[in-house]
PDB file of N, CA and C in Angstrom:
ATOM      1  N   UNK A   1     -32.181 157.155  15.150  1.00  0.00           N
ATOM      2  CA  UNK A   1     -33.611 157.314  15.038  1.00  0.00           C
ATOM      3  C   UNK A   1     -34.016 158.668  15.595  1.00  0.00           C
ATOM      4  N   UNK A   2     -35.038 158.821  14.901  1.00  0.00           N
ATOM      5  CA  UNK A   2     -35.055 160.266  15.196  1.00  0.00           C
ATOM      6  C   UNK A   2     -36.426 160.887  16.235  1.00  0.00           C
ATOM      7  N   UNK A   3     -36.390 161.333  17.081  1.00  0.00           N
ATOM      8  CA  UNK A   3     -37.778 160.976  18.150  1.00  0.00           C
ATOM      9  C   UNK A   3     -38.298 162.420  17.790  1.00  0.00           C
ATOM     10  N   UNK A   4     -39.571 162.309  17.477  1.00  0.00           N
ATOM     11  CA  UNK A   4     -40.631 163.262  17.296  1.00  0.00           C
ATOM     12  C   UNK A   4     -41.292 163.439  18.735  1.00  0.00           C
ATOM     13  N   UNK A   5     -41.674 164.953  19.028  1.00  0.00           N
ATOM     14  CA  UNK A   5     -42.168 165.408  20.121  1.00  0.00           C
ATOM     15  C   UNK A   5     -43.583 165.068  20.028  1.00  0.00           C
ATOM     16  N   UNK A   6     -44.133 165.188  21.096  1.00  0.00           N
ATOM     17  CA  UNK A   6     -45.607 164.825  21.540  1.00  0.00           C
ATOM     18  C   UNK A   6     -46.318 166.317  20.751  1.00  0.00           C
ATOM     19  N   UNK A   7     -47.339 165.749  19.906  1.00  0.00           N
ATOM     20  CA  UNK A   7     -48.359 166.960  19.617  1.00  0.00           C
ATOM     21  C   UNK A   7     -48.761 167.910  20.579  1.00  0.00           C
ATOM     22  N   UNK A   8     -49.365 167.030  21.552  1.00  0.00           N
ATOM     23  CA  UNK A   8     -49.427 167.758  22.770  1.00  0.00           C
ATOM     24  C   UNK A   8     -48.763 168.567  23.512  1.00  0.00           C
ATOM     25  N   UNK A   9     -47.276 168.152  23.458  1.00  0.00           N
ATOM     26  CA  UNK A   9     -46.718 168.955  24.265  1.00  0.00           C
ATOM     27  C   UNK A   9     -46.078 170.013  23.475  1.00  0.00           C
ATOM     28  N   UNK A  10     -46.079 169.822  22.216  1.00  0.00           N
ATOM     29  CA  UNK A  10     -45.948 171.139  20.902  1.00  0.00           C
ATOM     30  C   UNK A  10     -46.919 172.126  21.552  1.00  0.00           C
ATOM     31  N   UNK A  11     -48.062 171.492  21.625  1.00  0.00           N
ATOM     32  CA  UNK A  11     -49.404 172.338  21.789  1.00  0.00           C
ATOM     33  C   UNK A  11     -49.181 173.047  23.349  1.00  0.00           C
ATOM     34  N   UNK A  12     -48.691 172.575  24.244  1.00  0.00           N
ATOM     35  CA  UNK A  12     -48.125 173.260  25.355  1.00  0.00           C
ATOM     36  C   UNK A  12     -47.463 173.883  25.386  1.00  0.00           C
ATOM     37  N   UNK A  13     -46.248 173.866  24.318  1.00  0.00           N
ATOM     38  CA  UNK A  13     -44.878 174.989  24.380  1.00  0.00           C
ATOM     39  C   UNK A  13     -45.550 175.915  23.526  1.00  0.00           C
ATOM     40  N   UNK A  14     -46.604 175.937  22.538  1.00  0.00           N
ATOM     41  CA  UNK A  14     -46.914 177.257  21.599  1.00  0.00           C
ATOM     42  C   UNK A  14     -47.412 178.230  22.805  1.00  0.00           C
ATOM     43  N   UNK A  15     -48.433 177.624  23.518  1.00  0.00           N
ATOM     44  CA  UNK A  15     -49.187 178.335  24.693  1.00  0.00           C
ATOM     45  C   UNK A  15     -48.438 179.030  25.737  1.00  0.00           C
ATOM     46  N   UNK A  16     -47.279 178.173  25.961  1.00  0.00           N
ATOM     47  CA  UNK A  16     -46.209 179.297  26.592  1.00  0.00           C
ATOM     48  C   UNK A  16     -45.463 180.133  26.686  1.00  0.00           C
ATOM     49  N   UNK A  17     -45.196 179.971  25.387  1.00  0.00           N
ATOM     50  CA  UNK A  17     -44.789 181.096  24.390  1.00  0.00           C
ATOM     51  C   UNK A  17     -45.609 182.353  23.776  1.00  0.00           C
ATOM     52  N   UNK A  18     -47.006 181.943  24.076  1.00  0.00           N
ATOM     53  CA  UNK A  18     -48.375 183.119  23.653  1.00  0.00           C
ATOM     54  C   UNK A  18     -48.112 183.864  25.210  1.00  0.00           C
ATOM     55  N   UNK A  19     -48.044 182.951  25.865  1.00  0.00           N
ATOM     56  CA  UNK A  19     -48.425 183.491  27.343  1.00  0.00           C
ATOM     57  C   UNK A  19     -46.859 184.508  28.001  1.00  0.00           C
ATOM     58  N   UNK A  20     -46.193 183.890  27.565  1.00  0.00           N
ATOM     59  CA  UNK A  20     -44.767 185.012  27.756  1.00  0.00           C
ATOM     60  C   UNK A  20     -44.781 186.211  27.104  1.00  0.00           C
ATOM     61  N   UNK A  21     -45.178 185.838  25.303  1.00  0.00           N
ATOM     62  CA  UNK A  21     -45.643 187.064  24.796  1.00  0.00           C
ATOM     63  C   UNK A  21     -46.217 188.236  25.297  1.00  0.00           C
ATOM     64  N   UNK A  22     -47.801 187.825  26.061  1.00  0.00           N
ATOM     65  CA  UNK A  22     -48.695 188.327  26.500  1.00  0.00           C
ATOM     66  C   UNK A  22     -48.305 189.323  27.916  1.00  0.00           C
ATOM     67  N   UNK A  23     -47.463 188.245  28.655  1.00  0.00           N
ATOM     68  CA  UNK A  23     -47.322 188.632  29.873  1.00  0.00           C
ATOM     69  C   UNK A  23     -45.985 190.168  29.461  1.00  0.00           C
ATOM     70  N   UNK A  24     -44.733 189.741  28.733  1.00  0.00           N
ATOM     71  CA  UNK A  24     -44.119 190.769  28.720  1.00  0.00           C
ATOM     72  C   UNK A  24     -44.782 191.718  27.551  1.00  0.00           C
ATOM     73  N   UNK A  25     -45.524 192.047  26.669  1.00  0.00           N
ATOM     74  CA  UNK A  25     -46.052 192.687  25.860  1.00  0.00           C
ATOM     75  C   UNK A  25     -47.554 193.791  26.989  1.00  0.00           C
ATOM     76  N   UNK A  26     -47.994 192.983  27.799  1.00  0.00           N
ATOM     77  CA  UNK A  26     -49.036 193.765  28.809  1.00  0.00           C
ATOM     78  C   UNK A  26     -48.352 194.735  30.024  1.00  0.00           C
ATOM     79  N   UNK A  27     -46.857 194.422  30.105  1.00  0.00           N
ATOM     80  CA  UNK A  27     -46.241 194.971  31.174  1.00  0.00           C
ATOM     81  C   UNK A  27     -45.666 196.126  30.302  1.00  0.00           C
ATOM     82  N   UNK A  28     -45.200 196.187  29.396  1.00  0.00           N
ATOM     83  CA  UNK A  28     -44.655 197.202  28.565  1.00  0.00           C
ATOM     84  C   UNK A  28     -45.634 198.076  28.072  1.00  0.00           C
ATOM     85  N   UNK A  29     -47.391 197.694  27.643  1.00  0.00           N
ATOM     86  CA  UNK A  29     -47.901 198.813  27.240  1.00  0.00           C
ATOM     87  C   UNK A  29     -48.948 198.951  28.557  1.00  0.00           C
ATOM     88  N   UNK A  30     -48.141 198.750  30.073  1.00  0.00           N
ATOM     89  CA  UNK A  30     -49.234 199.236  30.810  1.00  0.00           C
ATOM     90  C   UNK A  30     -48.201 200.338  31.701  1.00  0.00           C
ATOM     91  N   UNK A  31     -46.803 200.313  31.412  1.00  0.00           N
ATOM     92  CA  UNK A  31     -45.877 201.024  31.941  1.00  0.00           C
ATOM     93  C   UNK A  31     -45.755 202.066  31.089  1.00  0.00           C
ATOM     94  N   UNK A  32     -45.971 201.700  29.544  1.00  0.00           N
ATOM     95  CA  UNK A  32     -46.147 202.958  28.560  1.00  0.00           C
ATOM     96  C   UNK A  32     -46.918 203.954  28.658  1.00  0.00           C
ATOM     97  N   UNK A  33     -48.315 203.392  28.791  1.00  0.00           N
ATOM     98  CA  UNK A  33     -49.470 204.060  28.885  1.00  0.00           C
ATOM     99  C   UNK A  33     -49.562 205.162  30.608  1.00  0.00           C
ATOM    100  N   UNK A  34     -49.075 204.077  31.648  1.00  0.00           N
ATOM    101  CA  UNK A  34     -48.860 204.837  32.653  1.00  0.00           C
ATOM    102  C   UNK A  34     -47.608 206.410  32.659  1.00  0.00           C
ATOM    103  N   UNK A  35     -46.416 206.103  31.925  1.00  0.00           N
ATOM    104  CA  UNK A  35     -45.576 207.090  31.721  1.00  0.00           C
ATOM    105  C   UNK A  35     -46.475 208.135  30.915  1.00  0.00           C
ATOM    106  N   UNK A  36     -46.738 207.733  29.693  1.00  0.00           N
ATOM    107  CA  UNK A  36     -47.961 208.869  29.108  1.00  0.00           C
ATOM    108  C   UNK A  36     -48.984 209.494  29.161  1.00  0.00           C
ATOM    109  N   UNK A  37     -49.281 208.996  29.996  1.00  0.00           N
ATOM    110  CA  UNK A  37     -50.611 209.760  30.758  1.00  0.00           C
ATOM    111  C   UNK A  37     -49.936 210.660  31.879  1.00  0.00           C
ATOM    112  N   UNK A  38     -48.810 210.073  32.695  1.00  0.00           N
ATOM    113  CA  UNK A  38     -48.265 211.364  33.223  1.00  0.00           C
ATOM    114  C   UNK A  38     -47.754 212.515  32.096  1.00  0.00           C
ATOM    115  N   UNK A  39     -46.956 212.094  31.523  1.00  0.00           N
ATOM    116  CA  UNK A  39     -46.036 213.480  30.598  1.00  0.00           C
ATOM    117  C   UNK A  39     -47.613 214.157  29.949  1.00  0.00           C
ATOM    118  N   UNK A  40     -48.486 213.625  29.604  1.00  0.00           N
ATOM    119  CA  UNK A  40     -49.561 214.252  28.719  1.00  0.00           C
ATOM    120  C   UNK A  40     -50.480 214.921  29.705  1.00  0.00           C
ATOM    121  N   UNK A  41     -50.872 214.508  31.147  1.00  0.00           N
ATOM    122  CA  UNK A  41     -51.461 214.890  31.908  1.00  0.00           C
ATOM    123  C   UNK A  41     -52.989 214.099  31.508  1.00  0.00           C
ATOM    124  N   UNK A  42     -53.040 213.131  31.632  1.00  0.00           N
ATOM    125  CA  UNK A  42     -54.153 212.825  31.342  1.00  0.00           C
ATOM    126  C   UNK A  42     -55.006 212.411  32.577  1.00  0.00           C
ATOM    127  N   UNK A  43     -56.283 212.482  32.731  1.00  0.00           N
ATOM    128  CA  UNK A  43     -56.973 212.390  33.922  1.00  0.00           C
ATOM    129  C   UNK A  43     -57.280 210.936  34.592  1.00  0.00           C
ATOM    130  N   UNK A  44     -57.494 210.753  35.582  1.00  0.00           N
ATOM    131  CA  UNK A  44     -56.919 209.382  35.441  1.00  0.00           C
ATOM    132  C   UNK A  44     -57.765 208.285  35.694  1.00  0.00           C
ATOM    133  N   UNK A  45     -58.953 208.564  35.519  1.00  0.00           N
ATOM    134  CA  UNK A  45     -59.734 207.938  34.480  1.00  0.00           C
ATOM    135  C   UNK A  45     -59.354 207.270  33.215  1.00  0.00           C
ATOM    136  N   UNK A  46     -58.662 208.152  32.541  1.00  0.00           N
ATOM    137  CA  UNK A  46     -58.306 207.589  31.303  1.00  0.00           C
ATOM    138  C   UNK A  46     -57.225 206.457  31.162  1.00  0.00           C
ATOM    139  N   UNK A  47     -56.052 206.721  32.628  1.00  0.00           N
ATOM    140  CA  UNK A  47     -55.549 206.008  32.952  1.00  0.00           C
ATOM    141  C   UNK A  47     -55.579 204.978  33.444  1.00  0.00           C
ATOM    142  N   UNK A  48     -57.031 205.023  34.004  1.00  0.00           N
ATOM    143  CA  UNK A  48     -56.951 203.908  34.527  1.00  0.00           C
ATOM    144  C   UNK A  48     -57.500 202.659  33.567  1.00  0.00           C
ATOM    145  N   UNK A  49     -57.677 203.149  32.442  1.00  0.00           N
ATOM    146  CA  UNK A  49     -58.316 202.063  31.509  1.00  0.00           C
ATOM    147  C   UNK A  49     -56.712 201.229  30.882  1.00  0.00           C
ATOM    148  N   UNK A  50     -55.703 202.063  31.262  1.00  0.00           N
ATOM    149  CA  UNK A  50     -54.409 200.928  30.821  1.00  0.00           C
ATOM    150  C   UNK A  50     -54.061 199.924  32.307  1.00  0.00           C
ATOM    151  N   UNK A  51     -54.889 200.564  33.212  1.00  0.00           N
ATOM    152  CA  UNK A  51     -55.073 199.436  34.000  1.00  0.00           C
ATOM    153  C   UNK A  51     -55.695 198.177  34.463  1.00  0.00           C
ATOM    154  N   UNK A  52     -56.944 198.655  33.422  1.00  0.00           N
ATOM    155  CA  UNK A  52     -57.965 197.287  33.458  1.00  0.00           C
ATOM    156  C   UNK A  52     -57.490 196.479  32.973  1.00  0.00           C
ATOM    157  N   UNK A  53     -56.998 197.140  31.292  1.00  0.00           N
ATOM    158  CA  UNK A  53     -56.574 196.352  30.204  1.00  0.00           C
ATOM    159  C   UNK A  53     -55.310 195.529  30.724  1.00  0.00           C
ATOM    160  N   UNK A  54     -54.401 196.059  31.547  1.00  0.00           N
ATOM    161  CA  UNK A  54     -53.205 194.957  32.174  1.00  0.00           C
ATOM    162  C   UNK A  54     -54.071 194.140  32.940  1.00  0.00           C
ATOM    163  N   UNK A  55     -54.726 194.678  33.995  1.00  0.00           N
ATOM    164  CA  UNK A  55     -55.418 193.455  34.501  1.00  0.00           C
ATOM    165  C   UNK A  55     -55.848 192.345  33.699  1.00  0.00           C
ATOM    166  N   UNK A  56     -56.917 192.537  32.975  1.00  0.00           N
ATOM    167  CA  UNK A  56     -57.431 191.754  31.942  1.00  0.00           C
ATOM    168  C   UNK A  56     -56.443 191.148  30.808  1.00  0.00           C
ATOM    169  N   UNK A  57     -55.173 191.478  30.899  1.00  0.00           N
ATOM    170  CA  UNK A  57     -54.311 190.291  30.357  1.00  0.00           C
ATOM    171  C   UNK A  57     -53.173 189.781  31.536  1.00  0.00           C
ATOM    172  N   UNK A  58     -53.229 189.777  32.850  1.00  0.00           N
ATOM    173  CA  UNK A  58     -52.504 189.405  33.353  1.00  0.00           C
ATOM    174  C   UNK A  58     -53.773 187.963  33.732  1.00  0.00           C
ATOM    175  N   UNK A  59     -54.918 188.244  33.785  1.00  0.00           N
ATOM    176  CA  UNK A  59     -55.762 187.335  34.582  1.00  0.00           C
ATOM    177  C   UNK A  59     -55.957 186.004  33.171  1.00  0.00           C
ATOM    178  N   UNK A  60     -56.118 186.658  31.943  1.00  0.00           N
ATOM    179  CA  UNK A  60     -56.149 185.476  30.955  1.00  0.00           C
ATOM    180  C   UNK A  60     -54.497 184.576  30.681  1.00  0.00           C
ATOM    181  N   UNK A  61     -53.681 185.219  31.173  1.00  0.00           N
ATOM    182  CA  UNK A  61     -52.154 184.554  30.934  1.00  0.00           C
ATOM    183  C   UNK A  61     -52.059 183.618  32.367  1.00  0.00           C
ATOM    184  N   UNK A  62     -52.951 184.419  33.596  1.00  0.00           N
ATOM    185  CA  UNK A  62     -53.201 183.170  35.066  1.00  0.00           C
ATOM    186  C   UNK A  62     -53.927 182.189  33.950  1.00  0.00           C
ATOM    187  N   UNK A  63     -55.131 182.160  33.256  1.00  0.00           N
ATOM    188  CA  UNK A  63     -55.955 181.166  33.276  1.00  0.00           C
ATOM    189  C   UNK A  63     -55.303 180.151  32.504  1.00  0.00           C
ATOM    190  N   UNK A  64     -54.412 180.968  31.603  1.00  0.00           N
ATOM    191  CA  UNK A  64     -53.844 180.029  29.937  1.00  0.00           C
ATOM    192  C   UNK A  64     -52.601 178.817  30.744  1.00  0.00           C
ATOM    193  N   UNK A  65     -51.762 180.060  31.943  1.00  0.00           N
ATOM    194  CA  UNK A  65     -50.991 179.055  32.668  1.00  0.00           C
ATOM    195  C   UNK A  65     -51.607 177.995  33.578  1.00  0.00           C
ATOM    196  N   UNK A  66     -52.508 178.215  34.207  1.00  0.00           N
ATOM    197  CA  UNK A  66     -53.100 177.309  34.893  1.00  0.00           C
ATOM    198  C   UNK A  66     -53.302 175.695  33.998  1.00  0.00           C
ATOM    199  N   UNK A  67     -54.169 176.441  32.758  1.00  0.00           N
ATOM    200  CA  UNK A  67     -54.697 175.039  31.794  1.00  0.00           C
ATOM    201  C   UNK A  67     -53.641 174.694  31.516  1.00  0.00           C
ATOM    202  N   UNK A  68     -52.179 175.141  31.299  1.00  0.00           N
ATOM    203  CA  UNK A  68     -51.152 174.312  30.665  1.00  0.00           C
ATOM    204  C   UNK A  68     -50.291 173.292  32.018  1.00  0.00           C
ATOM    205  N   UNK A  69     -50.761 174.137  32.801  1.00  0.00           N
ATOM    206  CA  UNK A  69     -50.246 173.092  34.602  1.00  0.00           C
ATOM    207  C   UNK A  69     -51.123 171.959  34.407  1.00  0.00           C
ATOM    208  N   UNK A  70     -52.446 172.089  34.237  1.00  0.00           N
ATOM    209  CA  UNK A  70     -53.402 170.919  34.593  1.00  0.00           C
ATOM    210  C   UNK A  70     -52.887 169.862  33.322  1.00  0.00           C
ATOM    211  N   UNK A  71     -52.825 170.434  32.420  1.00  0.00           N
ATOM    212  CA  UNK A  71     -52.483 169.660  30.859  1.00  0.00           C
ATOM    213  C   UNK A  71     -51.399 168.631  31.344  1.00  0.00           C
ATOM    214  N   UNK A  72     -50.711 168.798  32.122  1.00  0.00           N
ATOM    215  CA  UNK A  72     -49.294 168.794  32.355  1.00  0.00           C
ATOM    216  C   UNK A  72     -49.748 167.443  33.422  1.00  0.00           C
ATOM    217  N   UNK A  73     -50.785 167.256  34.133  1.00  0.00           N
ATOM    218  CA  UNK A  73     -50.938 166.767  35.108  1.00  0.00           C
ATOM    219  C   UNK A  73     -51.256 165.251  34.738  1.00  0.00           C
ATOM    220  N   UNK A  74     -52.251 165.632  33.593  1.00  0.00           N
ATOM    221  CA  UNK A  74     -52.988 164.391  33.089  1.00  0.00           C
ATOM    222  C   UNK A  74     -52.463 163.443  32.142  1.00  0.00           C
TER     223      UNK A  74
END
C-alpha cells in the first residue's frame, strides 16, 4: 500500500525549500554586490542598499521559518 504524504506537510516542505532558496540566493547577491561596489568604487550609500535588501530577505525567510515551526506545532 502505498502512503500518500500529508498536503500539509507538502505545503511545509515547498516553503522550505523557498526559504533555503531565499536564504542562500540573498547571501550570494549581498556578497556580490558587496565585492562590486568595492572593485567599482561605489559610494556606500549605494552599497548599502545591497544591505537593506539582504536584510529584508533574511527577516522574511525568519518570518516564513517561524510560520513553518508554528505549522509544525499544531
Amino acid at each position: 500500500m502505498q502512503n500518500r504524504p500529508d498536503p500539509a506537510e507538502l505545503t511545509r516542505a515547498r516553503q522550505a525549500r523557498t526559504v533555503g532558496i531565499v536564504l542562500a540566493a540573498t547571501m550570494v547577491l549581498w556578497l556580490g554586490g558587496q565585492w562590486l561596489g568595492g572593485q567599482m568604487g561605489w559610494d556606500t550609500r549605494y552599497v548599502f542598499l545591497f544591505d537593506l535588501a539582504a536584510i529584508a530577505g533574511f527577516i522574511w525567510a525568519l518570518v516564513v521559518t517561524y510560520q513553518i515551526w508554528r505549522g509544525r506545532q499544531g
